[in-house]
PDB file of N, CA and C in Angstrom:
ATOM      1  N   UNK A   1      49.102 104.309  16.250  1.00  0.00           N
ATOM      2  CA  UNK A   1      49.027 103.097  15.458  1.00  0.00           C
ATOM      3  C   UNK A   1      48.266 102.028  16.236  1.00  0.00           C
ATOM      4  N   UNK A   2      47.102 101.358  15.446  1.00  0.00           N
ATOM      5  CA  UNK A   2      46.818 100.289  15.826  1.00  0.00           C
ATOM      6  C   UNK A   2      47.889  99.048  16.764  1.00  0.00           C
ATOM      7  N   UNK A   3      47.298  98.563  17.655  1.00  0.00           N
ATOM      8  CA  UNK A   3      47.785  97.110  18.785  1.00  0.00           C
ATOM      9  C   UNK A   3      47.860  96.055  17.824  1.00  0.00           C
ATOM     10  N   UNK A   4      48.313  95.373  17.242  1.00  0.00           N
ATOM     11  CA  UNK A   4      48.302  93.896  17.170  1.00  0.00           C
ATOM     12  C   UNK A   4      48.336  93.018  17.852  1.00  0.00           C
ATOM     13  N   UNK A   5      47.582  91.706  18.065  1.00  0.00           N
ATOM     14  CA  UNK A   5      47.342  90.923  18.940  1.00  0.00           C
ATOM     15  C   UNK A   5      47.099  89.303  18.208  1.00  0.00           C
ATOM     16  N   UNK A   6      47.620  88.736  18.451  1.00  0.00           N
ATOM     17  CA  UNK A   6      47.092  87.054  17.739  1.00  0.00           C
ATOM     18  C   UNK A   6      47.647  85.897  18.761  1.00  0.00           C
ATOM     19  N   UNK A   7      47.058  84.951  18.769  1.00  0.00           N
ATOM     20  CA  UNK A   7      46.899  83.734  19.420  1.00  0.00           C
ATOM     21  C   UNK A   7      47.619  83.314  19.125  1.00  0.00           C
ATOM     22  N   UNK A   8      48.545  83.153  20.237  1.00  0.00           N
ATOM     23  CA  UNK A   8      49.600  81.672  20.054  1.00  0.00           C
ATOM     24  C   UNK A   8      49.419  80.282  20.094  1.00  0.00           C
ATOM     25  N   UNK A   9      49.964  79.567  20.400  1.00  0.00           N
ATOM     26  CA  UNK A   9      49.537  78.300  20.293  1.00  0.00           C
ATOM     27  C   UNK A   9      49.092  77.511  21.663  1.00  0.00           C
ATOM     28  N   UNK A  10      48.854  78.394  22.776  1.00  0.00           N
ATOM     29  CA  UNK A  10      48.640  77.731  24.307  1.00  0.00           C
ATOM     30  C   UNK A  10      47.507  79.006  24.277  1.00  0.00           C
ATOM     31  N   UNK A  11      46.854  79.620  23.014  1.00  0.00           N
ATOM     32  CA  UNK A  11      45.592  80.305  23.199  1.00  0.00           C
ATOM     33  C   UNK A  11      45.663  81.380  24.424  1.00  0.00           C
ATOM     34  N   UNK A  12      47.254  81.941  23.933  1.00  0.00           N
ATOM     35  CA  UNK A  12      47.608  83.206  24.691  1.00  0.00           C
ATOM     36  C   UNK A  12      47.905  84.543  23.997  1.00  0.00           C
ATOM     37  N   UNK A  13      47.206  85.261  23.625  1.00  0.00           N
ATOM     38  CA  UNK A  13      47.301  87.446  23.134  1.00  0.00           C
ATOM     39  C   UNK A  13      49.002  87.573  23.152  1.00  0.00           C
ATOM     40  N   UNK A  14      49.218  87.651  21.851  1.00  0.00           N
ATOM     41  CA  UNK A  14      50.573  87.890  21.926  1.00  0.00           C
ATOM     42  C   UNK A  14      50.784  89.288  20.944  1.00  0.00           C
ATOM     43  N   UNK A  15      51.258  90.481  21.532  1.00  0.00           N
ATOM     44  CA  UNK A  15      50.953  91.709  20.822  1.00  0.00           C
ATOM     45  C   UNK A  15      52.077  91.859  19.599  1.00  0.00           C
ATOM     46  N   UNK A  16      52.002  92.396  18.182  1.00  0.00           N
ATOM     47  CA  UNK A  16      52.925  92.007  17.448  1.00  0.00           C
ATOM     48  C   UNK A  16      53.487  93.375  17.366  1.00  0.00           C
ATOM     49  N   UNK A  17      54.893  93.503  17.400  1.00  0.00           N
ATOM     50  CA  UNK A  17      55.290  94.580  17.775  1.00  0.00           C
ATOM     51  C   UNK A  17      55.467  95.385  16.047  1.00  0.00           C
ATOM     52  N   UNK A  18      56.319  94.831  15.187  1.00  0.00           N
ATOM     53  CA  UNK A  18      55.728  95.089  14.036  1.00  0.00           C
ATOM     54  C   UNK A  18      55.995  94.399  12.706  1.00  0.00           C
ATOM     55  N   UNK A  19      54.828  94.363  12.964  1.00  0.00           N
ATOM     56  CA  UNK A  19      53.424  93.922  11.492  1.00  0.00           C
ATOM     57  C   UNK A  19      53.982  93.294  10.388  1.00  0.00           C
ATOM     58  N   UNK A  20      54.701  94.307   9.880  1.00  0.00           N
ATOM     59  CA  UNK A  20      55.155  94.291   8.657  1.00  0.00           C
ATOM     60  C   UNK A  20      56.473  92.994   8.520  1.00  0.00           C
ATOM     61  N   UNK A  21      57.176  93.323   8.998  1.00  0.00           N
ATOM     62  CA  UNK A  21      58.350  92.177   9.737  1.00  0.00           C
ATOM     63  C   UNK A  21      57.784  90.631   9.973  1.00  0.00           C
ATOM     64  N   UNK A  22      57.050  90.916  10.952  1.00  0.00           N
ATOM     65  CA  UNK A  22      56.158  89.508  11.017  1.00  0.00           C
ATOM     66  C   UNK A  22      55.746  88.869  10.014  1.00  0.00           C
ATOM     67  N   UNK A  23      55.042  89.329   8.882  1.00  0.00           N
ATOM     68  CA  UNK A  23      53.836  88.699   7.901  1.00  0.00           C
ATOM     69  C   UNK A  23      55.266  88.270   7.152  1.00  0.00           C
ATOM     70  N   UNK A  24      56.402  89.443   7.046  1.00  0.00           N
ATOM     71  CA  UNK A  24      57.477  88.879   6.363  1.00  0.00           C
ATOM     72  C   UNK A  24      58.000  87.836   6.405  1.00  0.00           C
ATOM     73  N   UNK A  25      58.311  87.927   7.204  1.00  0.00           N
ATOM     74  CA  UNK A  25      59.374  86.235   8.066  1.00  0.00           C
ATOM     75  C   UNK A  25      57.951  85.034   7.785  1.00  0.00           C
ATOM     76  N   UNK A  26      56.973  84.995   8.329  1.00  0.00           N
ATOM     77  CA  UNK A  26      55.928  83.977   8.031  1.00  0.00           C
ATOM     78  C   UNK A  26      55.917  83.736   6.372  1.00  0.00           C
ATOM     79  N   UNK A  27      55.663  84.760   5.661  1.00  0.00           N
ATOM     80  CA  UNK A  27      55.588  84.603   4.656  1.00  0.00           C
ATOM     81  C   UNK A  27      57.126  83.676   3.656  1.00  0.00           C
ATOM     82  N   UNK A  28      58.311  83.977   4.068  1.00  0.00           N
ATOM     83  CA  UNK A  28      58.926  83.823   3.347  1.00  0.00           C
ATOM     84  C   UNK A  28      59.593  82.400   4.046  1.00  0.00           C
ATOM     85  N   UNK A  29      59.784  82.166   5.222  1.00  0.00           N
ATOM     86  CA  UNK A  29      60.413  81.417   5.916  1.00  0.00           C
ATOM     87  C   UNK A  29      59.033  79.758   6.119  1.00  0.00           C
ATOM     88  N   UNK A  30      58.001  80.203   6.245  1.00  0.00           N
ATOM     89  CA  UNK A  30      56.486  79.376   6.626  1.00  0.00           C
ATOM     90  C   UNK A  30      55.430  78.930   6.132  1.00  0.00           C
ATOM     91  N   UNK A  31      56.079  79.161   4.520  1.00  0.00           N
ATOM     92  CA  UNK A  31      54.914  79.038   3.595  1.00  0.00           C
ATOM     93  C   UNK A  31      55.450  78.388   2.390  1.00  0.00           C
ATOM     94  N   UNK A  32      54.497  77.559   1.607  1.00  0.00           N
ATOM     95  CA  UNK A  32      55.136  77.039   0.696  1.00  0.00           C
ATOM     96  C   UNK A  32      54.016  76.987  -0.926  1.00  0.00           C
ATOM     97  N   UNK A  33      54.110  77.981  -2.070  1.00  0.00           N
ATOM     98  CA  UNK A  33      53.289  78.534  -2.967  1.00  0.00           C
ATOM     99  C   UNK A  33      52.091  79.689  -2.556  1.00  0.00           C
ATOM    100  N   UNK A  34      52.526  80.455  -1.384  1.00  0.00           N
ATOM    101  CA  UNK A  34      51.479  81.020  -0.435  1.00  0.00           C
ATOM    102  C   UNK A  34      50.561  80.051   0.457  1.00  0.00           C
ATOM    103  N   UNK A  35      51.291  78.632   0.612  1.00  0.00           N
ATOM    104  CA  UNK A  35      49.878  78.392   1.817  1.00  0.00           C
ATOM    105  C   UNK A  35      50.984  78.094   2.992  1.00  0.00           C
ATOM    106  N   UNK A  36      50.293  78.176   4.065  1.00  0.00           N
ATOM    107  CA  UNK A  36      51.214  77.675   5.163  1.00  0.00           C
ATOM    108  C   UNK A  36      51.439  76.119   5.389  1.00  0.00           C
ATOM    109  N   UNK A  37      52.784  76.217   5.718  1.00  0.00           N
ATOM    110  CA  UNK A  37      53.637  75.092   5.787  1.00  0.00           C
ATOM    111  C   UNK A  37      53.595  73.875   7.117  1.00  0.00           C
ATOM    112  N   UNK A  38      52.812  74.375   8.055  1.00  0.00           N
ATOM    113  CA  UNK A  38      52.105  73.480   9.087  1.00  0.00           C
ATOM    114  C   UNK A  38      53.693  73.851   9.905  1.00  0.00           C
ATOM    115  N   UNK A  39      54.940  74.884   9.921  1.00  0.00           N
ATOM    116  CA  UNK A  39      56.060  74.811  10.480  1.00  0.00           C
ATOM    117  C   UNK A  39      55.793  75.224  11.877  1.00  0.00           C
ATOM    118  N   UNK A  40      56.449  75.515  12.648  1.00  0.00           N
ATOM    119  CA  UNK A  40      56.588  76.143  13.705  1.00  0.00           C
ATOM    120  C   UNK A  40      57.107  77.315  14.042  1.00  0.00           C
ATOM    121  N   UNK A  41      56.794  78.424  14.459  1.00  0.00           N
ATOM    122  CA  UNK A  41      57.335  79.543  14.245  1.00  0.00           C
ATOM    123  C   UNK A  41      57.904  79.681  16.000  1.00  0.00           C
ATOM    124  N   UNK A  42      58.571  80.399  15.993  1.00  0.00           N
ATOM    125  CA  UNK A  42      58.710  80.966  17.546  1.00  0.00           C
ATOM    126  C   UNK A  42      59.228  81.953  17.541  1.00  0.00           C
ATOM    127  N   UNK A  43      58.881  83.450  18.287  1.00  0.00           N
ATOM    128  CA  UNK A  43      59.136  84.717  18.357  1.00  0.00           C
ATOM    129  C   UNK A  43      58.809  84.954  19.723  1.00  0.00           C
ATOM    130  N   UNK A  44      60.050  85.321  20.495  1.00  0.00           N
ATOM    131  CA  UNK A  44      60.221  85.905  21.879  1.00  0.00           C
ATOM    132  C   UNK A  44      59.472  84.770  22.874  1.00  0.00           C
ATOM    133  N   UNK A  45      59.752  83.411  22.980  1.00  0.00           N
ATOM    134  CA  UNK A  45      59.089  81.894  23.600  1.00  0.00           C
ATOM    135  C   UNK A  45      58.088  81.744  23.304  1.00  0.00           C
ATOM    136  N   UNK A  46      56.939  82.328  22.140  1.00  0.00           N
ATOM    137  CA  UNK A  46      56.174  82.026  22.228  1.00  0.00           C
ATOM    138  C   UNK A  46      55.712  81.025  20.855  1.00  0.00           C
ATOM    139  N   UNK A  47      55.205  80.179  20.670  1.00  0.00           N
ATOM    140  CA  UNK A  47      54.854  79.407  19.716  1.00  0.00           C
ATOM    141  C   UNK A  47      53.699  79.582  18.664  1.00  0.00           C
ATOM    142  N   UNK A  48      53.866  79.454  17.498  1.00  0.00           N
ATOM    143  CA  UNK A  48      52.671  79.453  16.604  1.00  0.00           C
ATOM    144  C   UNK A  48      52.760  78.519  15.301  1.00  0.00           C
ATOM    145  N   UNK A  49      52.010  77.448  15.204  1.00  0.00           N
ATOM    146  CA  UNK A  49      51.803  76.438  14.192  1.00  0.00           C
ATOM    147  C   UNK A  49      51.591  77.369  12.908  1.00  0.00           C
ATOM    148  N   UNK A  50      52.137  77.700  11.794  1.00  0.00           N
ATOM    149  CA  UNK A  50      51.596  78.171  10.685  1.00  0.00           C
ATOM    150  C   UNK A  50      50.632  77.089   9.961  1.00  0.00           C
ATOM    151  N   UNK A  51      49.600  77.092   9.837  1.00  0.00           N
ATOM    152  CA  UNK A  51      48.636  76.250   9.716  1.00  0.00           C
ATOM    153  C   UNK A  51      48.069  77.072   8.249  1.00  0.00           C
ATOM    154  N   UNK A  52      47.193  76.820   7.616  1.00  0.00           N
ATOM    155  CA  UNK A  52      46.926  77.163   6.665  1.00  0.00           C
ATOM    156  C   UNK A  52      45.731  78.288   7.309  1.00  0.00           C
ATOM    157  N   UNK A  53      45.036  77.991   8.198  1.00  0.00           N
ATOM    158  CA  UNK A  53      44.130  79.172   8.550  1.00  0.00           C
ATOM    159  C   UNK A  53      44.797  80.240   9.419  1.00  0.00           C
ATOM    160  N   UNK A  54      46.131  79.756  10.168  1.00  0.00           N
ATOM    161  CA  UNK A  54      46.942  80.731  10.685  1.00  0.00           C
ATOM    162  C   UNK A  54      47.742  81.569   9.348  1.00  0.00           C
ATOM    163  N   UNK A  55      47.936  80.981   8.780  1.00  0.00           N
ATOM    164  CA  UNK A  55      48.802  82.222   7.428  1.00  0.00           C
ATOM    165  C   UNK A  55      47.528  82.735   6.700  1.00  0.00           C
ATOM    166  N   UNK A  56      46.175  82.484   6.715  1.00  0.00           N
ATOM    167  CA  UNK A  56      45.194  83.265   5.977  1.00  0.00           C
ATOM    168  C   UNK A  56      44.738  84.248   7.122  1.00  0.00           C
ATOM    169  N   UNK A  57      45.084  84.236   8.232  1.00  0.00           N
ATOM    170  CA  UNK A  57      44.889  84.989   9.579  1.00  0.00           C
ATOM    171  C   UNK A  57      45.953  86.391   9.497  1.00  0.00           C
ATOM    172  N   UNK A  58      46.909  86.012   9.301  1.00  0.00           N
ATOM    173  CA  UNK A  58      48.329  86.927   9.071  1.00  0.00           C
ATOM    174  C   UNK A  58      48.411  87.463   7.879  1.00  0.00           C
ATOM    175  N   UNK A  59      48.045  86.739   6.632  1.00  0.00           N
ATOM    176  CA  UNK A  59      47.995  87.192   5.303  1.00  0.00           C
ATOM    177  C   UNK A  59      46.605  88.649   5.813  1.00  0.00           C
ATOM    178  N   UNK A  60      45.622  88.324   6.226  1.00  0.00           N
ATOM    179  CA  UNK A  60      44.528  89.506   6.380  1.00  0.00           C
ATOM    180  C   UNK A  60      44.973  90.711   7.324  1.00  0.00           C
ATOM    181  N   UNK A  61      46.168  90.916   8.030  1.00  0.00           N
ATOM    182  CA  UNK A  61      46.483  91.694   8.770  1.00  0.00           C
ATOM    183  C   UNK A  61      47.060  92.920   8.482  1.00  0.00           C
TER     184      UNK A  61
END
């Protein structure tokens, strides 16, 4: 299986262990009519702004 990898918010490779789970939780918890909610996410210390080009980043994954 493909690596996943995306930028956190200190522009650090953070490997996503899995995929599917992830886009979930963003999606349902970080978004608001499908766009992102500008929230803050955090998974294992690491940080990520759901930004509207960060959930069209994750939505393509």
């Amino acid at each position: 299986m493909k690596r996943i990898f995306i930028e956190d918010d200190n522009g650090d490779n953070y490997h996503i262990e899995d995929i599917k789970k992830f886009k979930n939780h963003i999606f349902k918890y970080h978004s608001i009519d499908g766009k992102g909610d500008n929230s803050l996410h955090e998974e294992n210390g690491r940080y990520f702004t759901v930004t509207q080009e960060f959930y069209n980043l994750v939505k393509s994954l």
